[in-house]
C-alpha atoms as a PDB file:
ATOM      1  CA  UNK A   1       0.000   0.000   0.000  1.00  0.00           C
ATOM      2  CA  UNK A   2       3.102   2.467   1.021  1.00  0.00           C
ATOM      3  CA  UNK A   3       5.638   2.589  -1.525  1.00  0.00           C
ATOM      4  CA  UNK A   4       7.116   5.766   1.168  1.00  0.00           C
ATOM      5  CA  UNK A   5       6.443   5.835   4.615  1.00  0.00           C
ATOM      6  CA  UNK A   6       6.337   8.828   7.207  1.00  0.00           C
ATOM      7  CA  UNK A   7       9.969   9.591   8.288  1.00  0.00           C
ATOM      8  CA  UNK A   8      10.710  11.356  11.847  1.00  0.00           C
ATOM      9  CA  UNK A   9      11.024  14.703  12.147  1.00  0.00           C
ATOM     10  CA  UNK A  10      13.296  16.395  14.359  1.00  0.00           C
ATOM     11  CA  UNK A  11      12.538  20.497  14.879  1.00  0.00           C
ATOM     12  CA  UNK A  12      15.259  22.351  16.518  1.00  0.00           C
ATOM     13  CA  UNK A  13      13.971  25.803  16.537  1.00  0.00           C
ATOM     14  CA  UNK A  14      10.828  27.476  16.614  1.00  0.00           C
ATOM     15  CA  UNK A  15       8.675  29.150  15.429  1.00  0.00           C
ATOM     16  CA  UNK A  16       8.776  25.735  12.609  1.00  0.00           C
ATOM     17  CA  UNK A  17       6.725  23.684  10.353  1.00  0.00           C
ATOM     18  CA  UNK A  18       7.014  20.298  10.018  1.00  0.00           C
ATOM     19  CA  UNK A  19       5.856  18.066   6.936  1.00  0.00           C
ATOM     20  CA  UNK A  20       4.900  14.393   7.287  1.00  0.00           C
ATOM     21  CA  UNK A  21       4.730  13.091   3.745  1.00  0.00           C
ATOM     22  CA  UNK A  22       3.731  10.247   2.144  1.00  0.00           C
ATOM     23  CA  UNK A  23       3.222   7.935  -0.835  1.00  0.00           C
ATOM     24  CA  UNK A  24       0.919   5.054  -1.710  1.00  0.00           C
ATOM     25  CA  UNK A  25       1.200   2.567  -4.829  1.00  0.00           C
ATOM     26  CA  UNK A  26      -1.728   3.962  -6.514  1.00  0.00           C
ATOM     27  CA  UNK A  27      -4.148   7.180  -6.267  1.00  0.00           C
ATOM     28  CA  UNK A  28      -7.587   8.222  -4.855  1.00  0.00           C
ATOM     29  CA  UNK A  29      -7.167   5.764  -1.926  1.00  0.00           C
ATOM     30  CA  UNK A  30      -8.612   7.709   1.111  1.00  0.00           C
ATOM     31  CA  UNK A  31      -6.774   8.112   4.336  1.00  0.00           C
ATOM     32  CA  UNK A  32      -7.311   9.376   7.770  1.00  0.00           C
ATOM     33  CA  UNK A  33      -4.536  11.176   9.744  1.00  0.00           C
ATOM     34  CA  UNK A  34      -4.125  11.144  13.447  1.00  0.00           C
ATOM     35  CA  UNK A  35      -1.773  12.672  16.294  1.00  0.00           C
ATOM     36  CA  UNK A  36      -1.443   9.258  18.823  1.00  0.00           C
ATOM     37  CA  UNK A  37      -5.043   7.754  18.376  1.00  0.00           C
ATOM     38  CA  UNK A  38      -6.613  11.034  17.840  1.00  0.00           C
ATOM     39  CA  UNK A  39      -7.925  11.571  14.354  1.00  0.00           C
ATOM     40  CA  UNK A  40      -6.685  14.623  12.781  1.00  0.00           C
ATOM     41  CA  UNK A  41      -8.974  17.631  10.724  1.00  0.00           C
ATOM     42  CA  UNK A  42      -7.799  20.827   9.283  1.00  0.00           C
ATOM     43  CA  UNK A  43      -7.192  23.975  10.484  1.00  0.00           C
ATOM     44  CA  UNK A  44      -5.508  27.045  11.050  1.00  0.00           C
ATOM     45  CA  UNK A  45      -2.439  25.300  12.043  1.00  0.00           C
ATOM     46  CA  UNK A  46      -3.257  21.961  10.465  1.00  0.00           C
ATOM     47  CA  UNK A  47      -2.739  21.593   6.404  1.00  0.00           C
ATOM     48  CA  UNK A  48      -3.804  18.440   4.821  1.00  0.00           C
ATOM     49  CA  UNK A  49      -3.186  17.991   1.575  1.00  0.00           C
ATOM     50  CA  UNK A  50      -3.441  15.062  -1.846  1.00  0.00           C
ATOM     51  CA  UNK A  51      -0.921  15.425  -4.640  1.00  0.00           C
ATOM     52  CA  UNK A  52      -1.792  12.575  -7.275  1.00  0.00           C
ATOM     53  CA  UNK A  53      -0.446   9.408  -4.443  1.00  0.00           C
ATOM     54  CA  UNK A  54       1.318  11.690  -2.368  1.00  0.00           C
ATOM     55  CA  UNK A  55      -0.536  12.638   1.140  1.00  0.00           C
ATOM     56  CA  UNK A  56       0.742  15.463   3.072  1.00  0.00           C
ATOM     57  CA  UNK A  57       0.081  16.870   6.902  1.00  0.00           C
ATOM     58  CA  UNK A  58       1.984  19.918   7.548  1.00  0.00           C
ATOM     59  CA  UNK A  59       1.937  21.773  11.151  1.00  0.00           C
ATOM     60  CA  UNK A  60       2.393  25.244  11.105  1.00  0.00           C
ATOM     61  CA  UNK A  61       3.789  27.233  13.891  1.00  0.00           C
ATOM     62  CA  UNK A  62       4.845  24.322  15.789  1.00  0.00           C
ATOM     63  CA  UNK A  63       5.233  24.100  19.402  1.00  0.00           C
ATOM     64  CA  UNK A  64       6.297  21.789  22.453  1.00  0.00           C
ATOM     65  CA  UNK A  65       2.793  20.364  22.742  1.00  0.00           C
ATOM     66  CA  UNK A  66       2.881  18.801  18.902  1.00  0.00           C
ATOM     67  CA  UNK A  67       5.182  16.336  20.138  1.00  0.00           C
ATOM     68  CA  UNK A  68       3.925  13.108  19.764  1.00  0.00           C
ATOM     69  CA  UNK A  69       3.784  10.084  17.037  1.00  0.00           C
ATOM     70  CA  UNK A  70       1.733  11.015  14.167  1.00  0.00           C
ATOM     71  CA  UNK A  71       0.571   8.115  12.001  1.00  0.00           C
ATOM     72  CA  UNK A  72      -1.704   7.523   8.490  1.00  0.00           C
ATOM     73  CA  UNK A  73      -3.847   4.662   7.462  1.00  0.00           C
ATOM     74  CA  UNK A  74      -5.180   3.605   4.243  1.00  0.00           C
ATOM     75  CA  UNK A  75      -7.165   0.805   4.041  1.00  0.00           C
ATOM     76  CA  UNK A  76      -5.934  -0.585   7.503  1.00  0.00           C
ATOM     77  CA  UNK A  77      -2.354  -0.349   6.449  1.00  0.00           C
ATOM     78  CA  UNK A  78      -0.884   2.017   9.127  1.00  0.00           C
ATOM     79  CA  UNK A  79       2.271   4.376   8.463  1.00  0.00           C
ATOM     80  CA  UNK A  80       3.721   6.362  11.818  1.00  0.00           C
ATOM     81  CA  UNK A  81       6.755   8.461  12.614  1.00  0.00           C
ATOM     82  CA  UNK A  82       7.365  10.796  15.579  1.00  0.00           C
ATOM     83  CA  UNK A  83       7.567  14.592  15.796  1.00  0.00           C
ATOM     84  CA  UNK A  84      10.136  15.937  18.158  1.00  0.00           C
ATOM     85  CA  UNK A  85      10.856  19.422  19.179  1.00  0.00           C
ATOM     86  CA  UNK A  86      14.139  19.789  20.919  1.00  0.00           C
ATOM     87  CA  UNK A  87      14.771  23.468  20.626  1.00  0.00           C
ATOM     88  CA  UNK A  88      17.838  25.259  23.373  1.00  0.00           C
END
């Protein structure tokens, strides 16, 4: 179902965005976002966006509390990678 899975993200300095990206092996295949088990919907800070097979969440402005693992599923095939802000 993947043919690229979520990588980490690491944010050293703020104010950020961060970009969890990607890419199944064919198009139009729905998918549902969340941040731990909590499902995900757009907003201000929140962009979710479908290029073709690529899938896209980007958080804007991040801060401390975005830490967290961040996963997508597509037909009960489950990609996940984890956000980290370590800013000095």
């Amino acid at each position: 179902m993947f043919t690229k899975d979520l990588q980490d993200i690491k944010v050293t300095r703020l104010p950020s965005s961060a970009s969890f990206e990607c890419e199944l092996n064919r198009s139009n295949v729905p998918v549902t976002w969340y941040k731990e088990d909590q499902p995900l919907r757009r907003s201000q800070r929140l962009a979710l966006d479908v290029e073709g097979r690529v899938h896209r969440l980007t958080l804007k402005n991040v801060e401390s509390a975005d830490e967290a693992v961040y996963s997508v599923v597509a037909k009960n095939v489950r990609s996940a990678a984890k956000l980290s802000v370590q800013c000095e």
